[in-house]
Every structure is written in structure tokens, then in C-alpha cells.
C-alpha atoms as a PDB file:
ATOM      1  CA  UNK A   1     104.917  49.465 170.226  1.00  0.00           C
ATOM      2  CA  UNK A   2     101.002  48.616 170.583  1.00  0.00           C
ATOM      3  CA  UNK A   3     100.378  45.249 172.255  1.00  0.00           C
ATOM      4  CA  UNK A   4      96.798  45.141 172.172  1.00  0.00           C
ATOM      5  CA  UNK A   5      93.970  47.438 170.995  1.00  0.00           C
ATOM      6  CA  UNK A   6      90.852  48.138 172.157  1.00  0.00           C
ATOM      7  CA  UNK A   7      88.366  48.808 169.883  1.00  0.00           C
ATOM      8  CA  UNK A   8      84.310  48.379 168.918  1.00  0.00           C
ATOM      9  CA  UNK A   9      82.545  45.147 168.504  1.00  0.00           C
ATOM     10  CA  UNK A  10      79.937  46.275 166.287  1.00  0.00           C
ATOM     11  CA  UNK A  11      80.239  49.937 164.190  1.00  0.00           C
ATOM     12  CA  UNK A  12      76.596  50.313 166.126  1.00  0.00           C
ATOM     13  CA  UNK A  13      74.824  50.301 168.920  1.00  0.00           C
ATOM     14  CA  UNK A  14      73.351  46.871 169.746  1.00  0.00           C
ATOM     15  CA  UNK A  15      70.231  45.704 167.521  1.00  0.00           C
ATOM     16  CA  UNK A  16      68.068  43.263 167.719  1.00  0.00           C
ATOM     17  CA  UNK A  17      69.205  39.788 166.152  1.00  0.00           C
ATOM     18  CA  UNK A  18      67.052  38.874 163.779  1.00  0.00           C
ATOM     19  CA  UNK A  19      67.648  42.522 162.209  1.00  0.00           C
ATOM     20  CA  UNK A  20      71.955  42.073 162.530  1.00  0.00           C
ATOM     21  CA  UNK A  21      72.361  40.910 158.939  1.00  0.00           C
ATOM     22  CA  UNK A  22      70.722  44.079 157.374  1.00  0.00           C
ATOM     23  CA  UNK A  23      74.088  46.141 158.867  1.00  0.00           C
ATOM     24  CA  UNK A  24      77.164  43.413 158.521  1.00  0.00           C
ATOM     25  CA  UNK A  25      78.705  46.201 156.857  1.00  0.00           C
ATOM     26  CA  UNK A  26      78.619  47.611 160.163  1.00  0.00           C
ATOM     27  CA  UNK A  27      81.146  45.149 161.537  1.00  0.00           C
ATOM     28  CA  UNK A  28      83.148  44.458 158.484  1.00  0.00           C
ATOM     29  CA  UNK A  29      86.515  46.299 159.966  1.00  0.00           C
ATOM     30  CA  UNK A  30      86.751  43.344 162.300  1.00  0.00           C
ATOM     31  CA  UNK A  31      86.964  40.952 159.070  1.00  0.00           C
ATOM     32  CA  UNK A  32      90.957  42.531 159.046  1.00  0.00           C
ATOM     33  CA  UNK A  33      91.700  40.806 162.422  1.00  0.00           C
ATOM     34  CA  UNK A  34      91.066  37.409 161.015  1.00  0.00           C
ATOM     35  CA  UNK A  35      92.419  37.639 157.759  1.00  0.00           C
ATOM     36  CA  UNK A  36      95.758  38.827 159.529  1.00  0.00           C
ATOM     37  CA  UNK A  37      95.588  36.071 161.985  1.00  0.00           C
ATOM     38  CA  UNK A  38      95.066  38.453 165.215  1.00  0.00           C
ATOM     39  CA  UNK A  39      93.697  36.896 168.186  1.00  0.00           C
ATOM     40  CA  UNK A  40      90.722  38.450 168.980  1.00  0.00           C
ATOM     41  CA  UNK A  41      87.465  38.544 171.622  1.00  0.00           C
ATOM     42  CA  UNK A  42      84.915  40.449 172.311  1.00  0.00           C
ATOM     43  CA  UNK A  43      83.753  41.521 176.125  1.00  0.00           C
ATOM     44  CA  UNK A  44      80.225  43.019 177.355  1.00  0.00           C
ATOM     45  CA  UNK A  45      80.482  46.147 178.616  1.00  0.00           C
ATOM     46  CA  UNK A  46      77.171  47.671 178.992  1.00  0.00           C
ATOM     47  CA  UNK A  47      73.907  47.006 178.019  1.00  0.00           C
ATOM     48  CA  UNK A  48      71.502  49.648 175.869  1.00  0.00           C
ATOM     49  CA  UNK A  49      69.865  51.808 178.272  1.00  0.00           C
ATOM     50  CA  UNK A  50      66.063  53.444 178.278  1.00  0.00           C
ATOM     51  CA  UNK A  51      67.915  56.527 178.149  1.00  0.00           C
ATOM     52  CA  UNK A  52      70.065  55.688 174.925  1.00  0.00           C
ATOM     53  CA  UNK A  53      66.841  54.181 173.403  1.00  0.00           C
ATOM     54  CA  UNK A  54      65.081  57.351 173.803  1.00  0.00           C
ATOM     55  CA  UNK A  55      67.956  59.263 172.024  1.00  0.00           C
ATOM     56  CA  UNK A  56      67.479  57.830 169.279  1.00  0.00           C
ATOM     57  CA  UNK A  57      63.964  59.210 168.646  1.00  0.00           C
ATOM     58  CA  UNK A  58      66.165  62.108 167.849  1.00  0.00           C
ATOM     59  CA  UNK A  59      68.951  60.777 166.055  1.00  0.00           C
ATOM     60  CA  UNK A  60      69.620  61.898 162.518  1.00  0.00           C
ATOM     61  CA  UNK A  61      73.032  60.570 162.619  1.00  0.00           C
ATOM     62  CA  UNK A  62      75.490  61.784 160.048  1.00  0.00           C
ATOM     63  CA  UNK A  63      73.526  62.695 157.092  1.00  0.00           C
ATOM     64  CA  UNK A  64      69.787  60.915 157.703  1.00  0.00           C
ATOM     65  CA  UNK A  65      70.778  58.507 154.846  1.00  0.00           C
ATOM     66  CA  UNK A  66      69.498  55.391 154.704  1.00  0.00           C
ATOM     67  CA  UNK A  67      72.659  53.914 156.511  1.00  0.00           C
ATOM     68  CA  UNK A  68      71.723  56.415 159.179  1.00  0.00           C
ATOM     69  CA  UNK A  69      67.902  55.031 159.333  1.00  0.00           C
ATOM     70  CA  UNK A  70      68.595  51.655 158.964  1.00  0.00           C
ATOM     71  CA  UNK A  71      70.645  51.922 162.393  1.00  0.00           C
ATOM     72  CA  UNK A  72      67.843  53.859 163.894  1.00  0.00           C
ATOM     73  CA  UNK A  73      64.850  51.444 162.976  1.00  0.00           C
ATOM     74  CA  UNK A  74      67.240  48.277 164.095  1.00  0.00           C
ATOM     75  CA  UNK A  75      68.546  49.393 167.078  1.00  0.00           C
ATOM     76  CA  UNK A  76      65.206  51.447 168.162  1.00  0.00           C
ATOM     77  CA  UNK A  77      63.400  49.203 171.245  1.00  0.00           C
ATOM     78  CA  UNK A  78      67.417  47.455 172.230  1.00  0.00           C
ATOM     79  CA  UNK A  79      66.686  47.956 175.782  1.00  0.00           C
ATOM     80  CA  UNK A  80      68.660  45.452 177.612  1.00  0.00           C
ATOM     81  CA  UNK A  81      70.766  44.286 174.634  1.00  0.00           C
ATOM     82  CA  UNK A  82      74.881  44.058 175.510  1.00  0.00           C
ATOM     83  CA  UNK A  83      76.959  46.837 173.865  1.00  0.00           C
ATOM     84  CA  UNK A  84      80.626  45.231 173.389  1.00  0.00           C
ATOM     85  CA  UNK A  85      84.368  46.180 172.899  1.00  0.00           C
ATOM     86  CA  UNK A  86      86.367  43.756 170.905  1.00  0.00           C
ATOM     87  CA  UNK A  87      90.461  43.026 172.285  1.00  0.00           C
ATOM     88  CA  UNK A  88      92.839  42.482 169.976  1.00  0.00           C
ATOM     89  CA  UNK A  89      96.246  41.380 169.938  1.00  0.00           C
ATOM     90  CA  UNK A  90      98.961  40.755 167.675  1.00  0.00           C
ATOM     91  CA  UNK A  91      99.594  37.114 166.335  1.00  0.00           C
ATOM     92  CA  UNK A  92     100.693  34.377 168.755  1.00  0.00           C
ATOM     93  CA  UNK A  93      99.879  36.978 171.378  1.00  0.00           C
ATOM     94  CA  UNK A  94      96.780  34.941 172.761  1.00  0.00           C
ATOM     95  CA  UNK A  95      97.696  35.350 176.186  1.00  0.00           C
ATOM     96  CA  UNK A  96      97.671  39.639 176.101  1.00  0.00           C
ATOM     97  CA  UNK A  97      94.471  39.246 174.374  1.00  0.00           C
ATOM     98  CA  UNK A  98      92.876  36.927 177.237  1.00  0.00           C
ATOM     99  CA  UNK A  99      94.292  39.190 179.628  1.00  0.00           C
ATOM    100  CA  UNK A 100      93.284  42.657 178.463  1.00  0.00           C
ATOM    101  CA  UNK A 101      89.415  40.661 177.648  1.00  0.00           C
ATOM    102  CA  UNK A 102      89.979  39.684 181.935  1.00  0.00           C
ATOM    103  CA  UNK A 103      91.063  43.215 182.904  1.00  0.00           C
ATOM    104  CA  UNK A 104      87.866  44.912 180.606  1.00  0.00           C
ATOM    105  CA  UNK A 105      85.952  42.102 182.207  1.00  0.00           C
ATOM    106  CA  UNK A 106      86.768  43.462 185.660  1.00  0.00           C
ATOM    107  CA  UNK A 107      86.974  46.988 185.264  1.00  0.00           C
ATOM    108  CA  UNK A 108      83.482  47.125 183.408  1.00  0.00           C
ATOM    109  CA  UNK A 109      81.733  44.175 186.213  1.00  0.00           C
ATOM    110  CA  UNK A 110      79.004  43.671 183.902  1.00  0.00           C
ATOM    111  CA  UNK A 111      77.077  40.551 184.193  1.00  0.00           C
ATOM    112  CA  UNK A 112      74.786  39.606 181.053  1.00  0.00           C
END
């Protein structure tokens, strides 16, 4: 069976805070996790790069919708901003959750 998963924080690369609201969408799998009473945290594990930020000046992403845009112009200028993974475990499994957030934690070193 699956103890814990390891999954996105955010459906996006970071983007600035004041902008977050515009894409909640963007997070609304996690939403699941709480209504099913899953213990759940979310660990740093990068931060947004001048590199990635200058990818984006190309990005079209899937179809250049307005979804797609919307993530551009938001995200667009991040640098510095932490990108995330979110641990999950099953109910009343607090303790694998705390642990696999620790191992992450470790493994990634990042300090924001």
C-alpha cells in the first residue's frame, strides 16, 4: 500500500503574493486532502531561479490560453520565491507525514 505521497504544493511555479488569488484554481487538488482528513505539509525545496525566470519569456504553455498567460504574467520576475512539495499521509498517520516533510527537508537542504 502507499503510506505517504509526494506531490506539488502549488499546480505552478511560485508567484508573487499579492498576485496568488488570481490562480487558487491552481492549488485546488490540495482542497481533497482536507476534506478527507489527510495530514498534510508542505516543505521548500528550491527557490525560482534567473534561469527558470528567463524561460518563461518563452513559455506558451499548453495552449497560450489565458490560464497559460495568467501563470506567465504572475510568476514572471519570482526570482528568489520558494518552489514547494506538499507530504501527505493517510489519516491518523501524522507521524509518516512529519517524517517524510524531515527526510525532504534533509535531502533538499534548502534554507529560505
Amino acid at each position: 500500500g502507499i503510506d505517504v505521497l509526494l506531490c506539488p504544493a502549488y499546480g505552478m511555479p511560485a508567484c508573487k503574493p499579492q498576485q496568488a488569488g488570481r490562480l487558487i484554481l491552481t492549488a485546488s487538488y490540495t482542497i481533497l486532502f482536507n476534506l478527507l482528513n489527510f495530514p498534510a505539509g508542505v516543505v521548500p525545496v528550491t527557490m525560482v531561479t534567473e534561469e527558470d525566470d528567463r524561460l518563461l519569456d518563452d513559455w506558451q504553455g499548453y495552449g497560450n490560453d489565458l490560464l497559460d498567460r495568467l501563470m506567465r504574467k504572475t510568476t514572471k520576475g519570482g526570482v528568489g520565491l520558494p518552489v514547494a512539495v506538499q507530504c501527505v499521509a493517510l489519516p491518523w498517520q501524522e507521524e509518516k507525514c512529519l517524517r517524510l516533510m524531515k527526510e525532504v527537508e534533509t535531502v533538499c537542504g534548502l534554507r529560505c
